[in-house]
PDB file of N, CA and C in Angstrom:
ATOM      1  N   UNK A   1     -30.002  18.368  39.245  1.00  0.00           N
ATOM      2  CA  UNK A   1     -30.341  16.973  39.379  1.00  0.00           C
ATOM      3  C   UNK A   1     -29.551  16.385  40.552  1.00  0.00           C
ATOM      4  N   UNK A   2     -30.393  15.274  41.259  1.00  0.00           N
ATOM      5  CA  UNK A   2     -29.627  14.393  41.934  1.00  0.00           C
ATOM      6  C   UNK A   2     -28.023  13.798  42.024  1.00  0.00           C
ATOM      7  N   UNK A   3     -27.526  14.245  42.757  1.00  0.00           N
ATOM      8  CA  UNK A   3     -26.092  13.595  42.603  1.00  0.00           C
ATOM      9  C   UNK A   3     -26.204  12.713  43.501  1.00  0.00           C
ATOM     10  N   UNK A   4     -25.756  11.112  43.314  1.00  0.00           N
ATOM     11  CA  UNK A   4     -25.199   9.872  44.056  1.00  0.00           C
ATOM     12  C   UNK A   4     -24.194  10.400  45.303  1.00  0.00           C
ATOM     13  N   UNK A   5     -24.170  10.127  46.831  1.00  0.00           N
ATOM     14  CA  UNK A   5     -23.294  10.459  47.444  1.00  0.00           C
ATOM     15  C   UNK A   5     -22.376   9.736  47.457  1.00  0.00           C
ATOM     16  N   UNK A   6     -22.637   8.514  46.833  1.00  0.00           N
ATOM     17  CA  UNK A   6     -21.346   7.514  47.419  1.00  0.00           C
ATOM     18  C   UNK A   6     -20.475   6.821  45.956  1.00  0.00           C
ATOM     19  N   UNK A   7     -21.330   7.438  44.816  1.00  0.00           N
ATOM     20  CA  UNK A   7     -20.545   7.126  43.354  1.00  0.00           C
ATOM     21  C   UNK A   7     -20.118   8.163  42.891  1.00  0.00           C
ATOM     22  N   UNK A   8     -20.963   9.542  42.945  1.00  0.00           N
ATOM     23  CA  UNK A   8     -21.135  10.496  42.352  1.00  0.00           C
ATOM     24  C   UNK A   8     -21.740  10.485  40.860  1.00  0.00           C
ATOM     25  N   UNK A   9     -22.457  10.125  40.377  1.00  0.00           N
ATOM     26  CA  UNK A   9     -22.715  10.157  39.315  1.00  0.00           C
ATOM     27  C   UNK A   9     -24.103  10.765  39.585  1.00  0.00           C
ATOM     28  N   UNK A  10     -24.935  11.632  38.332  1.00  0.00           N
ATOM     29  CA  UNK A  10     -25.716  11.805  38.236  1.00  0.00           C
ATOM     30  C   UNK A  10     -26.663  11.376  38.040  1.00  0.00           C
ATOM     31  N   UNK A  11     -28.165  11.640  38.892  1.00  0.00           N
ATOM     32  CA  UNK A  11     -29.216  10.978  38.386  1.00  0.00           C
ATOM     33  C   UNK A  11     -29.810  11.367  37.106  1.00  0.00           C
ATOM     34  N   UNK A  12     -30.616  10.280  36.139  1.00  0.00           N
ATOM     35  CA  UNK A  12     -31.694  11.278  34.922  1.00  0.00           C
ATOM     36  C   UNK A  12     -32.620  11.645  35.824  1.00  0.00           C
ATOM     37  N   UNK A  13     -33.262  12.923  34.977  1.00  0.00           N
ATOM     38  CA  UNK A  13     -35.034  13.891  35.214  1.00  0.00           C
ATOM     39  C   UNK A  13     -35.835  12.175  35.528  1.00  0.00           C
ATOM     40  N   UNK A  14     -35.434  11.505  34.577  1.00  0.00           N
ATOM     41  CA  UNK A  14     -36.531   9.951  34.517  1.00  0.00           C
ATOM     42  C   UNK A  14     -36.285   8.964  35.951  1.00  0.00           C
ATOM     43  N   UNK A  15     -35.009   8.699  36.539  1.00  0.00           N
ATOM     44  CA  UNK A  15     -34.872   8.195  37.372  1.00  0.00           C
ATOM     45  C   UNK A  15     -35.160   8.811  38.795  1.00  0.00           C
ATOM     46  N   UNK A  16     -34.455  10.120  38.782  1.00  0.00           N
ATOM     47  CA  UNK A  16     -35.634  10.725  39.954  1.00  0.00           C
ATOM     48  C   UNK A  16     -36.874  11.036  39.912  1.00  0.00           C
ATOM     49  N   UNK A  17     -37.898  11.222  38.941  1.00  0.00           N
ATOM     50  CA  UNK A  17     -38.576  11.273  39.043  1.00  0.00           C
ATOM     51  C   UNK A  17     -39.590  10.110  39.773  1.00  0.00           C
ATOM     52  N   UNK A  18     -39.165   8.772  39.153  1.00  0.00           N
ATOM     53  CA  UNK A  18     -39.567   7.791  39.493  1.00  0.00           C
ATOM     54  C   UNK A  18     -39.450   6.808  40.661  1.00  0.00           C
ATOM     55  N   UNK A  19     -38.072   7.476  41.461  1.00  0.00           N
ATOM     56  CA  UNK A  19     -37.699   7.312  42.942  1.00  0.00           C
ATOM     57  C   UNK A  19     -39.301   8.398  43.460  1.00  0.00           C
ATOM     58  N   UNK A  20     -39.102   9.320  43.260  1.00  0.00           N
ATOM     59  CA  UNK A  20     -39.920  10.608  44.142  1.00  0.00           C
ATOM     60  C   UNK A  20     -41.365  10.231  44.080  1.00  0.00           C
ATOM     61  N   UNK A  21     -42.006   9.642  42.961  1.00  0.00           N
ATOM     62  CA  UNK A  21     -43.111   9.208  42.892  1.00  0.00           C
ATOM     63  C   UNK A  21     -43.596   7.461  44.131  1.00  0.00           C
ATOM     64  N   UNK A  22     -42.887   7.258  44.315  1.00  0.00           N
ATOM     65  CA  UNK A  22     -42.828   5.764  44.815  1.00  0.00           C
ATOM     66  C   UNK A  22     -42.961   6.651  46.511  1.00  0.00           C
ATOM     67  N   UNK A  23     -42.576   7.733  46.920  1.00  0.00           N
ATOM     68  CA  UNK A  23     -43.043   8.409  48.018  1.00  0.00           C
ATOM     69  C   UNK A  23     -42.487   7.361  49.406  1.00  0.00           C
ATOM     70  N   UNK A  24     -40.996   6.903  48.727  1.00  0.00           N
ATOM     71  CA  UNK A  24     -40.414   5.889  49.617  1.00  0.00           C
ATOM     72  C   UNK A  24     -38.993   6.480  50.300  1.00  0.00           C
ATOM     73  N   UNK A  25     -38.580   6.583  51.733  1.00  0.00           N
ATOM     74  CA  UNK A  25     -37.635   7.520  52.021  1.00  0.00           C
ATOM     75  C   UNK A  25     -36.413   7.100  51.315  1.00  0.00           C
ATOM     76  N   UNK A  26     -36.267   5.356  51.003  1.00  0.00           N
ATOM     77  CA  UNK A  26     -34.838   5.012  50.342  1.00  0.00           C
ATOM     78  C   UNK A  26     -35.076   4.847  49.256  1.00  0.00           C
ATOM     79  N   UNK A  27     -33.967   5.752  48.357  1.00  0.00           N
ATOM     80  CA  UNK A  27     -34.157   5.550  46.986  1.00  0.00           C
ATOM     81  C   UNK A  27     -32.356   5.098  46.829  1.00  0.00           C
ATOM     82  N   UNK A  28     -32.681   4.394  45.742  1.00  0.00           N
ATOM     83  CA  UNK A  28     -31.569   3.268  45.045  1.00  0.00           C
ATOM     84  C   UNK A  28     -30.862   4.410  44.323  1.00  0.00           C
ATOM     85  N   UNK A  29     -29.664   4.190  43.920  1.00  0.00           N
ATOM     86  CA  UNK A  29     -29.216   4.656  42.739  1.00  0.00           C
ATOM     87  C   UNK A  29     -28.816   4.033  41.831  1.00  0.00           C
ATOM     88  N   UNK A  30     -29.210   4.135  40.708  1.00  0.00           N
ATOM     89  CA  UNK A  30     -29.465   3.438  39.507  1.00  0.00           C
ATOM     90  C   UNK A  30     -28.084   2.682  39.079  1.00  0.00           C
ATOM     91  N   UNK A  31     -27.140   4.107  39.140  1.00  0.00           N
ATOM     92  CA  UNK A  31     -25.910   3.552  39.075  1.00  0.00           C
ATOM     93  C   UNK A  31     -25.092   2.154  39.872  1.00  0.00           C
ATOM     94  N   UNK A  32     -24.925   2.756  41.176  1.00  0.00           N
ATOM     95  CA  UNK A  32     -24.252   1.796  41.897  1.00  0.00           C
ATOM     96  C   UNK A  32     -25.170   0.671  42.859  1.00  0.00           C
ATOM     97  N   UNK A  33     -26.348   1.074  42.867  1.00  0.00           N
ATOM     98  CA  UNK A  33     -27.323  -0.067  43.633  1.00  0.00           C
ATOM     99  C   UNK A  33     -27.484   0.526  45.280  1.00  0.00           C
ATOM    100  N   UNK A  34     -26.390   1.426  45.600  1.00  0.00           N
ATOM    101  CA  UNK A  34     -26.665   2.244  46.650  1.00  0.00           C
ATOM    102  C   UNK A  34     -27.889   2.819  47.096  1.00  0.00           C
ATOM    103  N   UNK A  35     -28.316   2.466  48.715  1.00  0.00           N
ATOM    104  CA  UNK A  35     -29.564   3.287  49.385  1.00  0.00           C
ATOM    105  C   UNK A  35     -28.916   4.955  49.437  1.00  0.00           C
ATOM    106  N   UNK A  36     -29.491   5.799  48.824  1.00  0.00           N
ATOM    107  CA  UNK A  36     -29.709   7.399  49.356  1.00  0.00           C
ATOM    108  C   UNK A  36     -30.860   7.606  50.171  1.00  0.00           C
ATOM    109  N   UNK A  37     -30.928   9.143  50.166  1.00  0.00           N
ATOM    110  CA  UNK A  37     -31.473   9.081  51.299  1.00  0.00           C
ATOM    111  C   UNK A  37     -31.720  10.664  50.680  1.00  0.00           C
ATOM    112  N   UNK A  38     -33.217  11.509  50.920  1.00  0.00           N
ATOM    113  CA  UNK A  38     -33.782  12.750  50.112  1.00  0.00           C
ATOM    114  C   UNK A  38     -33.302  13.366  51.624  1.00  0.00           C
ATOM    115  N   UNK A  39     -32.207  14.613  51.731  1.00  0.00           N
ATOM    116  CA  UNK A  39     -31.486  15.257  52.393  1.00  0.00           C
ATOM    117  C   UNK A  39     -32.726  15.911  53.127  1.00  0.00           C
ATOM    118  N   UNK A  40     -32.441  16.262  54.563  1.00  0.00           N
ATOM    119  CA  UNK A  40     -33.816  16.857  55.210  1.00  0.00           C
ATOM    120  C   UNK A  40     -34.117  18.838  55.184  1.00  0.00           C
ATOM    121  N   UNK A  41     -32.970  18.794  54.238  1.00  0.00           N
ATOM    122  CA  UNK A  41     -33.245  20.550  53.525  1.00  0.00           C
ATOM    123  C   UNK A  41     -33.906  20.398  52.361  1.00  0.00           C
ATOM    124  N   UNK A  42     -33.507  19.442  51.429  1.00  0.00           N
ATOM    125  CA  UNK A  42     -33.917  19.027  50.619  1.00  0.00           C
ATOM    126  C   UNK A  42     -35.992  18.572  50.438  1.00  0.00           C
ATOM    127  N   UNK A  43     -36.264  17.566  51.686  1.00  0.00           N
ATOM    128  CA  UNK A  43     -36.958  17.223  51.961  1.00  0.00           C
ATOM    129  C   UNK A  43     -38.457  18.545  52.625  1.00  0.00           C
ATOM    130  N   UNK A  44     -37.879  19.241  53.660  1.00  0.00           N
ATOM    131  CA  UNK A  44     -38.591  20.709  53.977  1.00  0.00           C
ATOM    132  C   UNK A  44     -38.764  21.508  52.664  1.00  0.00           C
ATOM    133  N   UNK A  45     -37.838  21.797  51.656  1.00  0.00           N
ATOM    134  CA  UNK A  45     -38.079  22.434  50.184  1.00  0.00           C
ATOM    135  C   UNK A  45     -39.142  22.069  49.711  1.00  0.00           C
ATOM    136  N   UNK A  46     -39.162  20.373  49.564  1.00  0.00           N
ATOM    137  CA  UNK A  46     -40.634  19.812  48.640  1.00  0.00           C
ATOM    138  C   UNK A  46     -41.141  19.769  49.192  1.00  0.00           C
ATOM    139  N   UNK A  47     -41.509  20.301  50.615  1.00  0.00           N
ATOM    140  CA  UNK A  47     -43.292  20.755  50.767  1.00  0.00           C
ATOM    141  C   UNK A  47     -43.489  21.776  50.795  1.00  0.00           C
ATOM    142  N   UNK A  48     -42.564  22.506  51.001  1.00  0.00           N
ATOM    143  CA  UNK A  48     -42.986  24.045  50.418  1.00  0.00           C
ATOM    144  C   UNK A  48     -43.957  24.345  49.206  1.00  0.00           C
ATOM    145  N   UNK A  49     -43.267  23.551  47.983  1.00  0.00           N
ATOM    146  CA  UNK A  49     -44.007  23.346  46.937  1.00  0.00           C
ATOM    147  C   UNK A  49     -45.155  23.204  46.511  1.00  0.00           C
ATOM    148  N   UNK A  50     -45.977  22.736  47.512  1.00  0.00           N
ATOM    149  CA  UNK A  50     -47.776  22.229  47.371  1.00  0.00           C
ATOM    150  C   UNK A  50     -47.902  22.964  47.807  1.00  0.00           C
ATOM    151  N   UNK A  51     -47.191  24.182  48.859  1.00  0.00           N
ATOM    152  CA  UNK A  51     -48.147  25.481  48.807  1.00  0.00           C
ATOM    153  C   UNK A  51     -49.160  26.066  47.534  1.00  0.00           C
ATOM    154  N   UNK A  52     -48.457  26.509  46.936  1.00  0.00           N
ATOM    155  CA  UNK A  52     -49.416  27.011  45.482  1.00  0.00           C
ATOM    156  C   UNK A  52     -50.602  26.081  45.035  1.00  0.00           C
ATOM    157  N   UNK A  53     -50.459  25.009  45.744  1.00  0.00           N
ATOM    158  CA  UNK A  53     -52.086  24.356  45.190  1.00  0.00           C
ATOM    159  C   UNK A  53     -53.174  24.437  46.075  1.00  0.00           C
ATOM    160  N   UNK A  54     -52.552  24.607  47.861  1.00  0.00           N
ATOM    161  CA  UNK A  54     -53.327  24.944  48.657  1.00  0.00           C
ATOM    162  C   UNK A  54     -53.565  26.844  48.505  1.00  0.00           C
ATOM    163  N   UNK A  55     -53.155  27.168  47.853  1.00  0.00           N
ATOM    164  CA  UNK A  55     -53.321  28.792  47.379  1.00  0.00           C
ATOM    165  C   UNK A  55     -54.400  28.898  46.514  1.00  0.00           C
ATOM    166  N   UNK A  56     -53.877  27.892  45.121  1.00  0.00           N
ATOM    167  CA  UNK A  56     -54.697  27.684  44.174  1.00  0.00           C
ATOM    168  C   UNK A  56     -56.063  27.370  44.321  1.00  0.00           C
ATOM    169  N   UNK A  57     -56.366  26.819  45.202  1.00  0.00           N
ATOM    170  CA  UNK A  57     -58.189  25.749  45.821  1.00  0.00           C
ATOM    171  C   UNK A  57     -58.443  27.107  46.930  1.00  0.00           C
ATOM    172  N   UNK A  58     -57.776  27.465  47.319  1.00  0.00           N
ATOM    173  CA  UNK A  58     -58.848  28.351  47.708  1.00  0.00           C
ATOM    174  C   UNK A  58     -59.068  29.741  46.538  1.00  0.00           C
ATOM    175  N   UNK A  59     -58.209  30.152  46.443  1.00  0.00           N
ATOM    176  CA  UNK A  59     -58.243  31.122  45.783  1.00  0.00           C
ATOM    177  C   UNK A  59     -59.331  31.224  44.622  1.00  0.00           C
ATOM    178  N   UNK A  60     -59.458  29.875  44.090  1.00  0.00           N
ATOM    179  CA  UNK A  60     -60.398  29.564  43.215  1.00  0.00           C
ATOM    180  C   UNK A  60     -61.916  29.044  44.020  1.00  0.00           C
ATOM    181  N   UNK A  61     -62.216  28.510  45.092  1.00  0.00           N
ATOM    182  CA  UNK A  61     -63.568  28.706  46.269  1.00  0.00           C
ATOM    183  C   UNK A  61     -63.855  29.799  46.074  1.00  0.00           C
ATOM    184  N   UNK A  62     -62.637  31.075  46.334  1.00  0.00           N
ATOM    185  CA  UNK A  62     -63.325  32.355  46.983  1.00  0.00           C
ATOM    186  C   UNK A  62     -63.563  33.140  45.170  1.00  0.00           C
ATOM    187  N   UNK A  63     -63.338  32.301  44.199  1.00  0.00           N
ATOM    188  CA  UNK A  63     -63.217  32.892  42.797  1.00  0.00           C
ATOM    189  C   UNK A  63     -64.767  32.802  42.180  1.00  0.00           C
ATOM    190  N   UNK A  64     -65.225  31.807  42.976  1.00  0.00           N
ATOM    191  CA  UNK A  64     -66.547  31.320  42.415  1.00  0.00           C
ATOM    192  C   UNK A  64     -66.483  30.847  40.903  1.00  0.00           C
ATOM    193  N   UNK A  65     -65.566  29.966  40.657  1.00  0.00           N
ATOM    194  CA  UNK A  65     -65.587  29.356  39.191  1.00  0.00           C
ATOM    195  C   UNK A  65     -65.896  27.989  38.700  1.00  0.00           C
ATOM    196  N   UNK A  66     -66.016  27.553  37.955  1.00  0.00           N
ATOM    197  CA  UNK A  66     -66.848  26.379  37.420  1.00  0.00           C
ATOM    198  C   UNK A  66     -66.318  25.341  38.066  1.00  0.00           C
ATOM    199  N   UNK A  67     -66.210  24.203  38.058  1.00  0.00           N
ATOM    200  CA  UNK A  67     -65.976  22.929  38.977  1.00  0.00           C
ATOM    201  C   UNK A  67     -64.571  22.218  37.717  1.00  0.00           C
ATOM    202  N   UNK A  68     -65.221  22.428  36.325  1.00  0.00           N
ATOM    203  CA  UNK A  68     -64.192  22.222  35.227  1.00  0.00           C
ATOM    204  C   UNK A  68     -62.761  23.044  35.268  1.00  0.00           C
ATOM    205  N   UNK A  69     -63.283  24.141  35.591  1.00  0.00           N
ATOM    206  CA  UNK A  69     -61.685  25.298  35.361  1.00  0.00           C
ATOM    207  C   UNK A  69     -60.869  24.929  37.082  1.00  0.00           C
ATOM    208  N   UNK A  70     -61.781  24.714  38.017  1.00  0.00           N
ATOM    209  CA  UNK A  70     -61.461  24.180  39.343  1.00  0.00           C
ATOM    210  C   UNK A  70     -60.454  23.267  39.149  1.00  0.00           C
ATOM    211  N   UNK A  71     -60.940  21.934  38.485  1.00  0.00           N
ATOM    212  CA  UNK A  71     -60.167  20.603  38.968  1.00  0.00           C
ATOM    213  C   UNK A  71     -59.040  20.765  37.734  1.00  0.00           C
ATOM    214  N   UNK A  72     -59.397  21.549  36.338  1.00  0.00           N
ATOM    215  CA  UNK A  72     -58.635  21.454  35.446  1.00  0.00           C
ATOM    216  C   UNK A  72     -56.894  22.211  35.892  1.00  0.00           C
ATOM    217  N   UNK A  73     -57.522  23.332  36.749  1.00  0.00           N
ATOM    218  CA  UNK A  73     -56.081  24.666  37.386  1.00  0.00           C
ATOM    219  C   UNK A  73     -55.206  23.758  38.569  1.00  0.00           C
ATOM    220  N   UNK A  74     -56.333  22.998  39.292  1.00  0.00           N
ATOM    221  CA  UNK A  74     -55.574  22.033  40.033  1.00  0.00           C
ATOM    222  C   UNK A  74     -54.798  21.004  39.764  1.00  0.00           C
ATOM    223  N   UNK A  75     -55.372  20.412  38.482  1.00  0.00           N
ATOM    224  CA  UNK A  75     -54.668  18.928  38.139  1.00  0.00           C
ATOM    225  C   UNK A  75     -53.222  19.971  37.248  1.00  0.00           C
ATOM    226  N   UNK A  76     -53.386  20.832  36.687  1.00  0.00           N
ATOM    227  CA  UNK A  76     -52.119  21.550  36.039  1.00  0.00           C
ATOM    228  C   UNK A  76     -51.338  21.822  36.982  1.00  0.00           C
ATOM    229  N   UNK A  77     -51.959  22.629  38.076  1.00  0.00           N
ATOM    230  CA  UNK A  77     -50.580  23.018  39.285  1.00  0.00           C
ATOM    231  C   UNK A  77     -50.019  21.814  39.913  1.00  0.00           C
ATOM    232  N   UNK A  78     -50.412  20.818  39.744  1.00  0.00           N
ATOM    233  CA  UNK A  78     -49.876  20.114  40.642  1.00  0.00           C
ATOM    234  C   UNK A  78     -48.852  19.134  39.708  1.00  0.00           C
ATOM    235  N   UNK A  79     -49.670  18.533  38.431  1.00  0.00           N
ATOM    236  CA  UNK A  79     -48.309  18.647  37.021  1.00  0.00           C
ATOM    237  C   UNK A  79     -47.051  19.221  37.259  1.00  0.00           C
ATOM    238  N   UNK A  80     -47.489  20.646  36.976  1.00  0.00           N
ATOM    239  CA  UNK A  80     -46.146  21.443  37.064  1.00  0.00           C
ATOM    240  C   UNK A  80     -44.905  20.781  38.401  1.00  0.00           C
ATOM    241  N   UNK A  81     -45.436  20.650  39.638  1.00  0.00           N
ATOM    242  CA  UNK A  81     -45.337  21.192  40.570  1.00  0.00           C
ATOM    243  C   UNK A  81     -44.245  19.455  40.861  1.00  0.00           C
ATOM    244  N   UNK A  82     -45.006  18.432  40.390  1.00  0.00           N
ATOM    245  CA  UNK A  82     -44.453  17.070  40.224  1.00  0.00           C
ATOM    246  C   UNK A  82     -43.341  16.808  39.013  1.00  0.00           C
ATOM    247  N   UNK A  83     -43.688  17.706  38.247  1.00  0.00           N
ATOM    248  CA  UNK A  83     -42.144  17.615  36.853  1.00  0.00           C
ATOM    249  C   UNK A  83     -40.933  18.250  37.376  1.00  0.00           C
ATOM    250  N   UNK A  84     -41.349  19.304  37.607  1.00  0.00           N
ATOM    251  CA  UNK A  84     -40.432  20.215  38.370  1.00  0.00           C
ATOM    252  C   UNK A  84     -39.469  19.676  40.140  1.00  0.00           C
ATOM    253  N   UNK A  85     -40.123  18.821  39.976  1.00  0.00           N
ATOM    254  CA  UNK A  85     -39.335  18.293  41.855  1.00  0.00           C
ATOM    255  C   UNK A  85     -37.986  17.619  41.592  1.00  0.00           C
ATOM    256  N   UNK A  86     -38.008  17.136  40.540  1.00  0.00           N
ATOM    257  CA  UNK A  86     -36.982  15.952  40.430  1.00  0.00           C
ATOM    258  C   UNK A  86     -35.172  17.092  40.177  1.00  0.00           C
ATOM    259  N   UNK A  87     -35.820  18.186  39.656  1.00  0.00           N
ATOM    260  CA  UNK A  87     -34.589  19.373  40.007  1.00  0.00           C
ATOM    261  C   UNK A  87     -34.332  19.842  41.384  1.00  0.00           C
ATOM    262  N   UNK A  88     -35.035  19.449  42.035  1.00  0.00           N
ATOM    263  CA  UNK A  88     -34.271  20.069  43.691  1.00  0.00           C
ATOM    264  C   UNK A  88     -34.184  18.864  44.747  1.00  0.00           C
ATOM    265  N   UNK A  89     -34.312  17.899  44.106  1.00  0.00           N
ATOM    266  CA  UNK A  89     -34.010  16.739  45.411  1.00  0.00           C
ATOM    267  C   UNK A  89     -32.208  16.986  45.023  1.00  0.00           C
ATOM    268  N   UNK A  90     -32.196  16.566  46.300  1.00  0.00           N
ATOM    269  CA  UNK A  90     -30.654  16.404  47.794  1.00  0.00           C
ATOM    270  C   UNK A  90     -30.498  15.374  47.552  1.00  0.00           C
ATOM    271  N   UNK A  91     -29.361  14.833  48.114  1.00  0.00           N
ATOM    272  CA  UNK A  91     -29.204  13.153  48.403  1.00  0.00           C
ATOM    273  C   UNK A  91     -28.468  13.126  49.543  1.00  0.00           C
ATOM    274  N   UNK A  92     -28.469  12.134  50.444  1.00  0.00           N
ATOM    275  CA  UNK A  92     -27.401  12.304  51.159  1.00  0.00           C
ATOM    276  C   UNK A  92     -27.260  10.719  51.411  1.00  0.00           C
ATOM    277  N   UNK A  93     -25.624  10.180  52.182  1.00  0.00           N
ATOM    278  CA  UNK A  93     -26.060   8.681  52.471  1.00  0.00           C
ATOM    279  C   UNK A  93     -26.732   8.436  53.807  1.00  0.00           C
ATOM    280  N   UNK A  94     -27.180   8.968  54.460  1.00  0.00           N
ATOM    281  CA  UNK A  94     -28.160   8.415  55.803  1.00  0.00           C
ATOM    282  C   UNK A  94     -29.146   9.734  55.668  1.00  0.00           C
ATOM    283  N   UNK A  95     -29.816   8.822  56.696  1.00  0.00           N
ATOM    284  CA  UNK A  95     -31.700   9.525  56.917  1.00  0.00           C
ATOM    285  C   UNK A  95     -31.257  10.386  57.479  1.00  0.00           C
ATOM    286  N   UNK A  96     -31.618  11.263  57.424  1.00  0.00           N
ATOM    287  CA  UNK A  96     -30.982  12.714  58.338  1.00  0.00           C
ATOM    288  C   UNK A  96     -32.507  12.698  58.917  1.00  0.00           C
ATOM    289  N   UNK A  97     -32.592  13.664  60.512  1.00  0.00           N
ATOM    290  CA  UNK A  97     -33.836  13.955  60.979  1.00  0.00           C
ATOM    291  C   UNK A  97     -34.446  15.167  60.193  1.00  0.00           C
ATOM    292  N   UNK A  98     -35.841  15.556  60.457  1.00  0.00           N
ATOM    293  CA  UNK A  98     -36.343  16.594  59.596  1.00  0.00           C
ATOM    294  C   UNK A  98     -36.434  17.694  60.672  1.00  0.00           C
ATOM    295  N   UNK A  99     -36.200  17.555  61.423  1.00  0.00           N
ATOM    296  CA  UNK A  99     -36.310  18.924  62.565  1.00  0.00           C
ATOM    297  C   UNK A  99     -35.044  18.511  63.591  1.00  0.00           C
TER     298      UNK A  99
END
């Protein structure tokens, strides 16, 4: 989980999650009211992640399968793929560049 850079305290699964969803580069910390900032190793990691759904859509095109098992394998991978993020965000206190 998220650690605060400038309190140290930990974030909840619930509070990052709900920073990461808002798809906003400054996230607050709950604790101290502090701007963080999603670290730019951190940041390259979570797109790695939607690989497997761009795997998944095709893999399932070239599968020839129903349009139901289609959107149903997609809306699950990508579930997974959104519960699971809030364990590998970074924090840092400034925007770091991404390249």
């Amino acid at each position: 989980m998220p650690t605060c850079q400038h309190c140290g305290s930990i974030w909840s699964w619930k509070d990052t999650f709900l920073q990461v969803i808002k798809f906003k580069m400054k996230m607050k910390c709950p604790n101290c009211e502090e701007i963080q900032y999603q670290s730019a190793k951190s940041r390259k990691r979570s797109q790695l992640y939607f690989l497997p759904i761009i795997f998944f859509i095709v893999f399932l095109n070239l599968a020839n399968v129903t349009l139901t098992i289609y959107i149903s394998t997609v809306v699950f991978v990508t579930i997974l793929i959104l519960l699971f993020t809030p364990y590998t965000i970074e924090l840092s206190n400034e925007e770091e560049p991404l390249w």
